[in-house]
N, C-alpha and C. Protein backbone atom coordinates (compact mmCIF):
# COMPACT_ATOMS: atom_id res chain seq x y z
N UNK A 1 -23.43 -5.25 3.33
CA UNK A 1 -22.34 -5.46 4.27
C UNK A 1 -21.03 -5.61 3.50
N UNK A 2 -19.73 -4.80 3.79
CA UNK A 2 -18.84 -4.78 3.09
C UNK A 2 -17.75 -6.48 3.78
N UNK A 3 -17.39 -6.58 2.88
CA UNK A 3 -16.20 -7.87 2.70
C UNK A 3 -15.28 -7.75 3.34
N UNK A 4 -14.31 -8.65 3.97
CA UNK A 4 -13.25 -7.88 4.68
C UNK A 4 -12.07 -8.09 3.20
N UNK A 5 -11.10 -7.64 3.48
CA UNK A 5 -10.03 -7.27 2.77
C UNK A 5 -9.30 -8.36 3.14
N UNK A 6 -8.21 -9.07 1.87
CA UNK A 6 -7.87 -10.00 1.86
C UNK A 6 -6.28 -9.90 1.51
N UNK A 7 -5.14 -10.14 2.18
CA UNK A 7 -3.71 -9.49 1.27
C UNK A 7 -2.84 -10.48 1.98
N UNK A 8 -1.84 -11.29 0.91
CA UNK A 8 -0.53 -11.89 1.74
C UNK A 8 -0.01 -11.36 2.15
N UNK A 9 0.65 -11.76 3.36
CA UNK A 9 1.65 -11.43 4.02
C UNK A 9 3.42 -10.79 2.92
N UNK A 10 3.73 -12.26 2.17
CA UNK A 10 4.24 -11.59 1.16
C UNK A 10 4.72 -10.58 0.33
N UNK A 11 2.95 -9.88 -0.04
CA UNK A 11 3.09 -9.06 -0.51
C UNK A 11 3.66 -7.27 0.45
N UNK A 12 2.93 -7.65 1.68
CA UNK A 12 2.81 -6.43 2.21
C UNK A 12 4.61 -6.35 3.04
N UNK A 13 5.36 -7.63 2.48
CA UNK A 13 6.72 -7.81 3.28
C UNK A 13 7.87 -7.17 2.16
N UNK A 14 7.24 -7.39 0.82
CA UNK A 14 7.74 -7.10 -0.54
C UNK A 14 8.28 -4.75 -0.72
N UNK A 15 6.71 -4.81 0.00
CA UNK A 15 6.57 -3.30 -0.32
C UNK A 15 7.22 -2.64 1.01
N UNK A 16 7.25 -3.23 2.44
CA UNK A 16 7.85 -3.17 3.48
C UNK A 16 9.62 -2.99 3.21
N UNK A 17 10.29 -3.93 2.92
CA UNK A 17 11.26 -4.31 2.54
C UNK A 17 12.01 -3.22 1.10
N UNK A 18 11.07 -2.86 0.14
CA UNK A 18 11.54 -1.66 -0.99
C UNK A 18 11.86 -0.49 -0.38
N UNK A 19 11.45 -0.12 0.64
CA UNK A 19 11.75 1.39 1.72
C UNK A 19 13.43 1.43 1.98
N UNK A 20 13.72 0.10 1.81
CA UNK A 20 15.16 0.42 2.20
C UNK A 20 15.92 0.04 1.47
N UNK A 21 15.52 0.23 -0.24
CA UNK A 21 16.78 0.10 -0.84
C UNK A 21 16.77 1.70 -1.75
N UNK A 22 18.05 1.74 -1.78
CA UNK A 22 18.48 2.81 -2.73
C UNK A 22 18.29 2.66 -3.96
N UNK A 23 17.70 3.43 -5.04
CA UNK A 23 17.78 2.72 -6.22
C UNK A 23 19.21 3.25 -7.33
N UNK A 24 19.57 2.63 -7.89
CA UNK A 24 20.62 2.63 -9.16
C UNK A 24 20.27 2.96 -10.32
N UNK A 25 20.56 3.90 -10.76
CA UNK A 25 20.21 4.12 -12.31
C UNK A 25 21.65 4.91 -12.76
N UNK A 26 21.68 4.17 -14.38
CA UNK A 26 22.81 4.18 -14.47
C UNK A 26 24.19 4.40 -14.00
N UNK A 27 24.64 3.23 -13.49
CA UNK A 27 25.29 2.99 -12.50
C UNK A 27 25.83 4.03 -10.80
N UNK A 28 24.36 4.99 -10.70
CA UNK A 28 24.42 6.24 -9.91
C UNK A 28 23.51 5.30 -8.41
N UNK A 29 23.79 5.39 -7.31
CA UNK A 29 23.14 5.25 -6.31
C UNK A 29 22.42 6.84 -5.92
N UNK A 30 21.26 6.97 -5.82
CA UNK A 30 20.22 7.73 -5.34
C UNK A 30 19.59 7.90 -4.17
N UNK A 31 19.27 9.01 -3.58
CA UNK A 31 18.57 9.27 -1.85
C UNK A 31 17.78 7.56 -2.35
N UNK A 32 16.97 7.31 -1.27
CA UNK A 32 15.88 6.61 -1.10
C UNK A 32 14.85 6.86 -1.68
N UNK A 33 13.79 6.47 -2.20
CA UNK A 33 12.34 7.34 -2.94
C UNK A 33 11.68 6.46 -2.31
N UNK A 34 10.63 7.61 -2.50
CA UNK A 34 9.04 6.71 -2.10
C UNK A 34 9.01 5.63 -3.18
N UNK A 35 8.41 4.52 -2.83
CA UNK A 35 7.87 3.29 -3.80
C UNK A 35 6.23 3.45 -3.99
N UNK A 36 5.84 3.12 -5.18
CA UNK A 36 4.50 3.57 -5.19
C UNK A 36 4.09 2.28 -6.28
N UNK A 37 2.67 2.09 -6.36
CA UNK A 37 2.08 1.27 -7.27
C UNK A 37 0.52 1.05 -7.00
N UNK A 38 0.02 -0.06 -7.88
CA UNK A 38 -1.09 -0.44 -7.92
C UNK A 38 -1.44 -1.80 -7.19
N UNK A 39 -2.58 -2.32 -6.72
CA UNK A 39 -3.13 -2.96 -5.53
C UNK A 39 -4.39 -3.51 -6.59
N UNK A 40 -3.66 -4.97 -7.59
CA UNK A 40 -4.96 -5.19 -8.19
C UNK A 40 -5.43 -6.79 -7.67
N UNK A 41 -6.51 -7.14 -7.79
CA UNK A 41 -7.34 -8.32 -7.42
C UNK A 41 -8.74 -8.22 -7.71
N UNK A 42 -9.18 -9.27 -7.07
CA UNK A 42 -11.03 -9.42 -7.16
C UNK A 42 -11.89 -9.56 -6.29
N UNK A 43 -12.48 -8.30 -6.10
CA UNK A 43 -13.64 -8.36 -5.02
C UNK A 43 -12.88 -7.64 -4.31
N UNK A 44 -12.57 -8.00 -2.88
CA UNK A 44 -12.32 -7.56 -1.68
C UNK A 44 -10.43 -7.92 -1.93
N UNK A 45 -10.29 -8.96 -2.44
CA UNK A 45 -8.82 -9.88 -2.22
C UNK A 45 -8.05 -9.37 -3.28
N UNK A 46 -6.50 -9.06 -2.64
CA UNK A 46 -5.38 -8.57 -3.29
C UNK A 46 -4.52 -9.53 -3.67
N UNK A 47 -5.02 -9.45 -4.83
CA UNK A 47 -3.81 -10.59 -5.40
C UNK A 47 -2.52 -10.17 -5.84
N UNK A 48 -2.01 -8.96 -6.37
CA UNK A 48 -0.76 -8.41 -6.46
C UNK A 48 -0.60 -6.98 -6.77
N UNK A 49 0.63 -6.57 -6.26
CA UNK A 49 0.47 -5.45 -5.77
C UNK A 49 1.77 -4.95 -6.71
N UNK A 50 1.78 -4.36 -8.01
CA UNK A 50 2.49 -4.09 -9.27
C UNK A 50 3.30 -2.56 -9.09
N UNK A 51 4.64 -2.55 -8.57
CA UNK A 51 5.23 -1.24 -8.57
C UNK A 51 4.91 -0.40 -10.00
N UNK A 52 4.93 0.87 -9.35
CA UNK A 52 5.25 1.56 -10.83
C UNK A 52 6.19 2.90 -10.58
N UNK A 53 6.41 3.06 -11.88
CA UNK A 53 7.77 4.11 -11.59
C UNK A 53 6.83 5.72 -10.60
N UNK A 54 7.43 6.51 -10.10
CA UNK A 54 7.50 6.99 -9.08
C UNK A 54 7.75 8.55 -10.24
N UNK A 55 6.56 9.35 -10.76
CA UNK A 55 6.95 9.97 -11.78
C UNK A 55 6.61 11.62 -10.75
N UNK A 56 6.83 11.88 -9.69
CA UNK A 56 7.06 12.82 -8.58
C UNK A 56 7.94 13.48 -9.18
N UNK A 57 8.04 14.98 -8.76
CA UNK A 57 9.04 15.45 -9.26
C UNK A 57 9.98 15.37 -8.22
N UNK A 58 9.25 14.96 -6.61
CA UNK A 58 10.37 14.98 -5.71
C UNK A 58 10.32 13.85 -5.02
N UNK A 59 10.50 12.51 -5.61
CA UNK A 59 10.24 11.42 -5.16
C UNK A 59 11.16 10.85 -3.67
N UNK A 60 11.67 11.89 -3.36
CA UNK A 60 12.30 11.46 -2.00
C UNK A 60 11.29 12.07 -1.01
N UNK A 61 10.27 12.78 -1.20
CA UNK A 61 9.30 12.52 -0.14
C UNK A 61 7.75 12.50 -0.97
N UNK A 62 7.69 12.72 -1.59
CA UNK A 62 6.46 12.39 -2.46
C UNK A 62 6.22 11.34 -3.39
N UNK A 63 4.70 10.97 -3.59
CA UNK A 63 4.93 9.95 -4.59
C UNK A 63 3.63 10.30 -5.60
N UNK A 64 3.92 10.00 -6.84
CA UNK A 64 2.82 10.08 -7.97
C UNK A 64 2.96 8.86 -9.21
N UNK A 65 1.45 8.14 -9.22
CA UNK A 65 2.00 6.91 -10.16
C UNK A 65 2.05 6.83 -11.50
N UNK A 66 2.90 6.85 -12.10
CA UNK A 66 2.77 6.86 -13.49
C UNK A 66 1.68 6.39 -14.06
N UNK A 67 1.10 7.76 -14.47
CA UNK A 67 -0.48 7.56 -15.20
C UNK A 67 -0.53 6.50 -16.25
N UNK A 68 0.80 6.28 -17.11
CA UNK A 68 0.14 5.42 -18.15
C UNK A 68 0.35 3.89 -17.59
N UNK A 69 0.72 3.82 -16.35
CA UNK A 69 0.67 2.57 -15.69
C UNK A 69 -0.64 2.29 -15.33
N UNK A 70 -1.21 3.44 -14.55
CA UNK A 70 -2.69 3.53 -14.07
C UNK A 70 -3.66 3.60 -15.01
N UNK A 71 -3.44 3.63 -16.63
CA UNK A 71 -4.33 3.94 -17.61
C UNK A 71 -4.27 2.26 -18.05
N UNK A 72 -2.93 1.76 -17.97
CA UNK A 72 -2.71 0.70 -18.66
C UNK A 72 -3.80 -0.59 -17.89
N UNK A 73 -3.06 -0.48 -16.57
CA UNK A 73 -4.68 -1.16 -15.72
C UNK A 73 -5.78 -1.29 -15.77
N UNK A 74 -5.83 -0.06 -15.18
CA UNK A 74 -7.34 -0.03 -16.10
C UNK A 74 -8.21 -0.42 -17.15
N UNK A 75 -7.47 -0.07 -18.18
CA UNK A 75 -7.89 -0.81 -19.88
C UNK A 75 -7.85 -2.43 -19.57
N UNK A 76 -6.64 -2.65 -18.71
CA UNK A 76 -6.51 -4.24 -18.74
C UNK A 76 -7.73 -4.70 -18.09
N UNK A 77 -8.02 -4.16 -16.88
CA UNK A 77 -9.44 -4.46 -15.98
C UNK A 77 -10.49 -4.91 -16.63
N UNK A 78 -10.69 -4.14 -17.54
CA UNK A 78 -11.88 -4.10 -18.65
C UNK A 78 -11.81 -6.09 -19.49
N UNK A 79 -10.75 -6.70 -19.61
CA UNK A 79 -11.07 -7.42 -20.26
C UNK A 79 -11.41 -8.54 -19.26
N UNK A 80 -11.57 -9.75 -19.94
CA UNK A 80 -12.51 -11.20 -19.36
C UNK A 80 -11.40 -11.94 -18.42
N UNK A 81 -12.13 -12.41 -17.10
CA UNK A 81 -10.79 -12.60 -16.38
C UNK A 81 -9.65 -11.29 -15.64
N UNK A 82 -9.06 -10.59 -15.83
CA UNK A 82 -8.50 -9.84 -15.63
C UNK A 82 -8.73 -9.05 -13.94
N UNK A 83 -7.68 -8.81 -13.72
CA UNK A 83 -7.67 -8.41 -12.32
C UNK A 83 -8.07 -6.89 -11.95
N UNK A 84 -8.99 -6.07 -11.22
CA UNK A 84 -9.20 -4.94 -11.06
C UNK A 84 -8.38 -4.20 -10.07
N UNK A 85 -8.18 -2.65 -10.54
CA UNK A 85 -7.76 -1.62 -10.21
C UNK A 85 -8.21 -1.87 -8.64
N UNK A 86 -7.73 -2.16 -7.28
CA UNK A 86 -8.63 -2.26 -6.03
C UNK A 86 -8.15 -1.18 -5.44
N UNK A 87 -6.93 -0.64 -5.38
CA UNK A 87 -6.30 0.43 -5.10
C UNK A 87 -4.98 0.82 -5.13
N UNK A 88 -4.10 1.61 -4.54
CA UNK A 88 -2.84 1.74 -4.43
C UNK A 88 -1.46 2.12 -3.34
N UNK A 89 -0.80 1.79 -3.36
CA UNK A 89 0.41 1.64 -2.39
C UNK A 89 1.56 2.32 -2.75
N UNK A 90 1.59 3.16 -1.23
CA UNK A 90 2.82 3.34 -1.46
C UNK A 90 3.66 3.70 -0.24
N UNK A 91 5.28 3.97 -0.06
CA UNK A 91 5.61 4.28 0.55
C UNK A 91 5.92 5.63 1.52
N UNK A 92 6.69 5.47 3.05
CA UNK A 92 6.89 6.83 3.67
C UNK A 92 8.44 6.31 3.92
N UNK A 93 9.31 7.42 3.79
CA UNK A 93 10.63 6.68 4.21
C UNK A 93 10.81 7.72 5.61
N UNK A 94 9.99 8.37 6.09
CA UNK A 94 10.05 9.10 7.16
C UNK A 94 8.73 8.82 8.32
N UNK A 95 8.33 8.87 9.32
CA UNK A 95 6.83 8.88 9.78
C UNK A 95 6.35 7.49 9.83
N UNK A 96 5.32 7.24 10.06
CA UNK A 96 4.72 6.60 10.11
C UNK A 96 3.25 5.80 9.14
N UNK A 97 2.65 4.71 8.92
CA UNK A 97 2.41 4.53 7.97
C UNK A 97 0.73 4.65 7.97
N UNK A 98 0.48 5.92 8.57
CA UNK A 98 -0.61 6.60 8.32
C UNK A 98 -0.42 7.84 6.97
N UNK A 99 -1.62 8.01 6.76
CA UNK A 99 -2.02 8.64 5.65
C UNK A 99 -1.29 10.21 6.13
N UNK A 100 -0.70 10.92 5.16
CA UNK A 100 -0.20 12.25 5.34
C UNK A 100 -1.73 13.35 5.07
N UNK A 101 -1.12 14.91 5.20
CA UNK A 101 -2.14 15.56 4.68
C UNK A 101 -1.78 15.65 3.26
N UNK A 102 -0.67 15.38 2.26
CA UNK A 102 -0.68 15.79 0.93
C UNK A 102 -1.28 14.51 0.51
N UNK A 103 -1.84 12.90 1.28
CA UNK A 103 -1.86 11.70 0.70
C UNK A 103 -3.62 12.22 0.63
N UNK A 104 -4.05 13.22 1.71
CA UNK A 104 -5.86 13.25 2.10
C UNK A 104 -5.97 14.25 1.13
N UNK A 105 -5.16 15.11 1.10
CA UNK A 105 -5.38 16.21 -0.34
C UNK A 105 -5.26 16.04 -1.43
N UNK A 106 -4.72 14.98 -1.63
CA UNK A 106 -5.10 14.31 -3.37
C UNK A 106 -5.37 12.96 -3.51
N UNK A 107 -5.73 12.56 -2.81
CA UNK A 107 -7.09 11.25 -2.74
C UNK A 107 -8.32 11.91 -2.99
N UNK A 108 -8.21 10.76 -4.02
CA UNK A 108 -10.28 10.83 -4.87
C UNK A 108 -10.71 10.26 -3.39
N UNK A 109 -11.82 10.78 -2.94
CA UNK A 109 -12.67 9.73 -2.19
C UNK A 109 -13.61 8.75 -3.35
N UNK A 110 -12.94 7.67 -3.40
CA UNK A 110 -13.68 6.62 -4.31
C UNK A 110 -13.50 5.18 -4.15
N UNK A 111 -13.30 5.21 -2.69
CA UNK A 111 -13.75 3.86 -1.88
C UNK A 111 -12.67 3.02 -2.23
N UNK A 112 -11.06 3.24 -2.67
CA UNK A 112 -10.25 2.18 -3.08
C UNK A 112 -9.65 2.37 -2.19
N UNK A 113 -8.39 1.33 -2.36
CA UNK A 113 -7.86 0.98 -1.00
C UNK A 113 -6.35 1.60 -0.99
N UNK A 114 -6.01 2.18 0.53
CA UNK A 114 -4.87 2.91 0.19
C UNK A 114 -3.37 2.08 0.82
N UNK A 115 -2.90 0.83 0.57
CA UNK A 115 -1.61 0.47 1.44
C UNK A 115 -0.50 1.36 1.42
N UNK A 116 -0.08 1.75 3.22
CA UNK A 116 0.76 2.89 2.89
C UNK A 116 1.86 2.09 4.35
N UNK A 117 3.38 2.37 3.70
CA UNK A 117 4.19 1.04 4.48
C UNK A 117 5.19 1.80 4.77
N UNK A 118 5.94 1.87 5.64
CA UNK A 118 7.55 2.18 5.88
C UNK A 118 8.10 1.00 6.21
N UNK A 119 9.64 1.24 6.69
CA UNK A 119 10.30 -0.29 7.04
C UNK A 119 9.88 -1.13 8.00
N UNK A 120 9.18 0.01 9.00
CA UNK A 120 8.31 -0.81 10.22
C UNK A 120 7.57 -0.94 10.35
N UNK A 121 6.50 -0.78 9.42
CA UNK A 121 5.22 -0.92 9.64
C UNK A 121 4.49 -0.69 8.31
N UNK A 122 3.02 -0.87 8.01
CA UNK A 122 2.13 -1.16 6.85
C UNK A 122 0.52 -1.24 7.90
N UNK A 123 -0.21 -0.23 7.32
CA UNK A 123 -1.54 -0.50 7.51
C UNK A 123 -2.34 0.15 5.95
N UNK A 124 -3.49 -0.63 6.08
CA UNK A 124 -4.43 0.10 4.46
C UNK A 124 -5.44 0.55 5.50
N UNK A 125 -5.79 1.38 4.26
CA UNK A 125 -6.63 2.64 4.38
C UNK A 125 -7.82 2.67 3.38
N UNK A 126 -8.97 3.13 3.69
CA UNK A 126 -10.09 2.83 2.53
C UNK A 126 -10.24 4.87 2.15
N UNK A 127 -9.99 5.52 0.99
CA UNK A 127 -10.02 6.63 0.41
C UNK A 127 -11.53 6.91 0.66
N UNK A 128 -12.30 7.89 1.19
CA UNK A 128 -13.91 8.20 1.67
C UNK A 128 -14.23 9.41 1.38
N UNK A 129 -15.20 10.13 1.39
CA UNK A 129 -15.65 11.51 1.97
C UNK A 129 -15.51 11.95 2.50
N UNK A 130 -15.90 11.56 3.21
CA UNK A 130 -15.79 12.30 5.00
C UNK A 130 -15.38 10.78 6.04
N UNK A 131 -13.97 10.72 5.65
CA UNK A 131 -12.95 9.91 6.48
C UNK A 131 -12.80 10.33 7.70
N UNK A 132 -12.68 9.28 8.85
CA UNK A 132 -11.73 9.64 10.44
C UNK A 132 -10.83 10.00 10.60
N UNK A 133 -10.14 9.47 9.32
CA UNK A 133 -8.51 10.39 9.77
C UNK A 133 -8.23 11.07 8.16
N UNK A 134 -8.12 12.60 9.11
CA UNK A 134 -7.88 13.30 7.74
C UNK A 134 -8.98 13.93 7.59
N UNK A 135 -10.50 13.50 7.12
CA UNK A 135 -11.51 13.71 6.14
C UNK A 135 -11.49 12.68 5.25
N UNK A 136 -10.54 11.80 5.12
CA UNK A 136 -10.36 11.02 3.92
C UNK A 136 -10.53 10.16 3.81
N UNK A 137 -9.89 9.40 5.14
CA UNK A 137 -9.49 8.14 4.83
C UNK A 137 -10.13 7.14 6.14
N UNK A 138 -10.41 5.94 5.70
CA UNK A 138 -11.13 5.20 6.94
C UNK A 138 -10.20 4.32 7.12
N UNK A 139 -9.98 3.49 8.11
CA UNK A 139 -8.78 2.22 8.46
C UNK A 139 -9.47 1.24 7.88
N UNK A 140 -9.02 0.20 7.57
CA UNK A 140 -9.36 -0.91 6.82
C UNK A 140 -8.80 -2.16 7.92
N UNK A 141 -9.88 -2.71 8.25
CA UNK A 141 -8.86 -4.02 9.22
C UNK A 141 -8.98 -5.25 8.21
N UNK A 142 -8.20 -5.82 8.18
CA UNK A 142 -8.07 -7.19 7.18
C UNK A 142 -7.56 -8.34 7.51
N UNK A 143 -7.57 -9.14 6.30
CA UNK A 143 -7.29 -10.17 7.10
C UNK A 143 -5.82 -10.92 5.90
N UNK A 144 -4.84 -11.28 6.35
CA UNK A 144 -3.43 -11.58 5.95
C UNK A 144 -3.35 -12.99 6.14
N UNK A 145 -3.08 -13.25 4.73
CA UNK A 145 -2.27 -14.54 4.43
C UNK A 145 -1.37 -14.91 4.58
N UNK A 146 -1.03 -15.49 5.49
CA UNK A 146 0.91 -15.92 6.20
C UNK A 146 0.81 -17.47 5.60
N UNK A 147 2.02 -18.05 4.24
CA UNK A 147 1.54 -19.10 4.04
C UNK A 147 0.01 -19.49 3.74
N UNK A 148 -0.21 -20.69 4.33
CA UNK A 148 -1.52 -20.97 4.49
C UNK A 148 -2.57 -21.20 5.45
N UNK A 149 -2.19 -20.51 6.54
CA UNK A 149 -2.67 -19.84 7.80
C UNK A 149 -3.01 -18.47 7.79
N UNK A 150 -4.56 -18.10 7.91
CA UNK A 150 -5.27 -16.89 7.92
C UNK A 150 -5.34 -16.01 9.09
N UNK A 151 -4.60 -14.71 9.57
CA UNK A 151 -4.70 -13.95 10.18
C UNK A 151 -6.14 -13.04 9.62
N UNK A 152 -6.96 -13.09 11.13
CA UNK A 152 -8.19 -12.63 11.12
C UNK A 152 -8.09 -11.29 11.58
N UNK A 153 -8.38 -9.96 11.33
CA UNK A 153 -8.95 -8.59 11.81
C UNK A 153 -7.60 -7.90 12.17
N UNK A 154 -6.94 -8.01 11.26
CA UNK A 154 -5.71 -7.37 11.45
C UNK A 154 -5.87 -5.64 11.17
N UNK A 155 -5.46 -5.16 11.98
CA UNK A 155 -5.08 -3.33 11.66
C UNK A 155 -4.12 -3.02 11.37
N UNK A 156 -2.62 -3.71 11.50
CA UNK A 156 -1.39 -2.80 11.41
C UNK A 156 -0.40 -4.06 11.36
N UNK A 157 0.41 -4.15 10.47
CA UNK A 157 1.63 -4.94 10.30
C UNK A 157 2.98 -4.16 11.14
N UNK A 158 3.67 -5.10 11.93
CA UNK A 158 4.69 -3.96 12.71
C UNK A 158 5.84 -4.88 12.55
N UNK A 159 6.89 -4.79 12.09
CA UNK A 159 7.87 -5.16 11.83
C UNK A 159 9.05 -4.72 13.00
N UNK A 160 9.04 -5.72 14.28
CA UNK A 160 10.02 -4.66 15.52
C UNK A 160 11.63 -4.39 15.03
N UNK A 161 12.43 -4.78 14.12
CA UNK A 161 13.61 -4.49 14.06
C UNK A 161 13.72 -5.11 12.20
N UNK A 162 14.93 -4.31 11.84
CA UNK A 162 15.44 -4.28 10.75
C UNK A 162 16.26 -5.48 10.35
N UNK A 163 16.59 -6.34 11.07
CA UNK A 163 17.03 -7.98 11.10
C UNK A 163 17.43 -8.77 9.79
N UNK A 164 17.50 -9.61 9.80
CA UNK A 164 18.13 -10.53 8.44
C UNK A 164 16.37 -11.11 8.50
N UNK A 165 15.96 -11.80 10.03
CA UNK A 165 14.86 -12.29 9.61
C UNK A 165 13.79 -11.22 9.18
N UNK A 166 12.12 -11.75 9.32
CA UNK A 166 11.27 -10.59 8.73
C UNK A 166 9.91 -10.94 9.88
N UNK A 167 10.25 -10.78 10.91
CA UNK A 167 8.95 -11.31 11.60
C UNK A 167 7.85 -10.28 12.06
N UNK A 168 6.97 -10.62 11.51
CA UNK A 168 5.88 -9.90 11.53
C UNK A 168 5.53 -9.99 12.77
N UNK A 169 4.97 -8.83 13.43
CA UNK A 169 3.19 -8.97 14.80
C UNK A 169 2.25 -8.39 14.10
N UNK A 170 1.41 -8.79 14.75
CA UNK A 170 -0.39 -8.21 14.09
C UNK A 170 -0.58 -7.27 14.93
N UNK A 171 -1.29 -5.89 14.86
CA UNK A 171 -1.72 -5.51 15.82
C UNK A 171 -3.68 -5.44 15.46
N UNK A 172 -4.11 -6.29 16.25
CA UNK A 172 -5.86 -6.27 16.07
C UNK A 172 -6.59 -4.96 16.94
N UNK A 173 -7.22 -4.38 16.18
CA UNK A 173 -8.37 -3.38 16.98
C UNK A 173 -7.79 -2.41 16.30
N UNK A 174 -8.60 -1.25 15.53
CA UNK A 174 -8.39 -0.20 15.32
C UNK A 174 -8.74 1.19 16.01
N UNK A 175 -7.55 2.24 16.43
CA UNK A 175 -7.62 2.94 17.40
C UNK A 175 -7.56 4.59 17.11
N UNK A 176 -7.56 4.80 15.87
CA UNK A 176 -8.32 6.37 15.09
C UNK A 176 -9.64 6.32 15.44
């Protein structure tokens, strides 16, 4: 019997919230890019969710994670203590925060977990074989850490407006 999935609120407000900034490099403001990274913890539970640079050649609608970020993990995984590779995240600055067809066409099916977020919304995704949506990908319902109050069987983080505050709804039941 699989575990349910475990992720702060926090975190999934962190990667929510990166969709809407522009980034700066040397002193240049840039379109928007996808944000992308790694989703490491233990067992089922996400303990942090580590950007990495965005090495796409067209990172305003695509995203690819810098392999030696994903190599570096990895190796780290391997030692005593250390947090595992659980899966990876990233952003849509267009659509919605279901899985695309270029996200089902280059997903390993290898059972990790896919958080995929725009400004309004965030749901994960489990990478499969023969997935419901796509071929690929299965919904993942979980359960979110707000503080220290546990949201049970969550499917979809929905963020209704762009606000100063950040108030989350849950939406429970999954409907793919």
């Amino acid at each position: 019997m699989a575990m349910t999935v475990e992720i702060s609120s926090a975190i999934i407000q962190r990667i929510m919230r990166s969709t809407l900034i522009a980034p700066l490099v040397d002193g240049v403001v840039y379109a928007p890019r996808e944000r992308c990274g790694l989703l490491l913890g233990r067992g089922e539970t996400i303990i942090r969710a580590d950007e990495t640079k965005n090495v796409s050649p067209t990172p305003e609608t695509h995203f690819e994670i810098d392999p030696a970020a994903l190599l570096a993990a990895h190796r780290n995984a391997r030692l005593p203590r250390r947090l595992e590779v659980l899966g990876y995240f990233h952003t849509h600055l267009s659509g919605g925060c279901e899985p695309s067809a270029t996200d089902a066409a280059l997903a390993a099916p290898d059972g990790k977990l896919w958080l995929i977020a725009t400004s309004l919304s965030a749901a994960l995704w489990r990478a499969a074989p023969s997935g419901r949506f796509l071929g690929r990908f299965d919904p993942v319902c979980f359960n979110l850490k707000v503080g220290k109050r546990l949201e049970t069987g969550i499917d979809r983080i929905v963020h209704p407006d762009q606000g100063k505050s950040f108030e989350m709804r849950f939406v429970q039941g999954i409907t793919v």
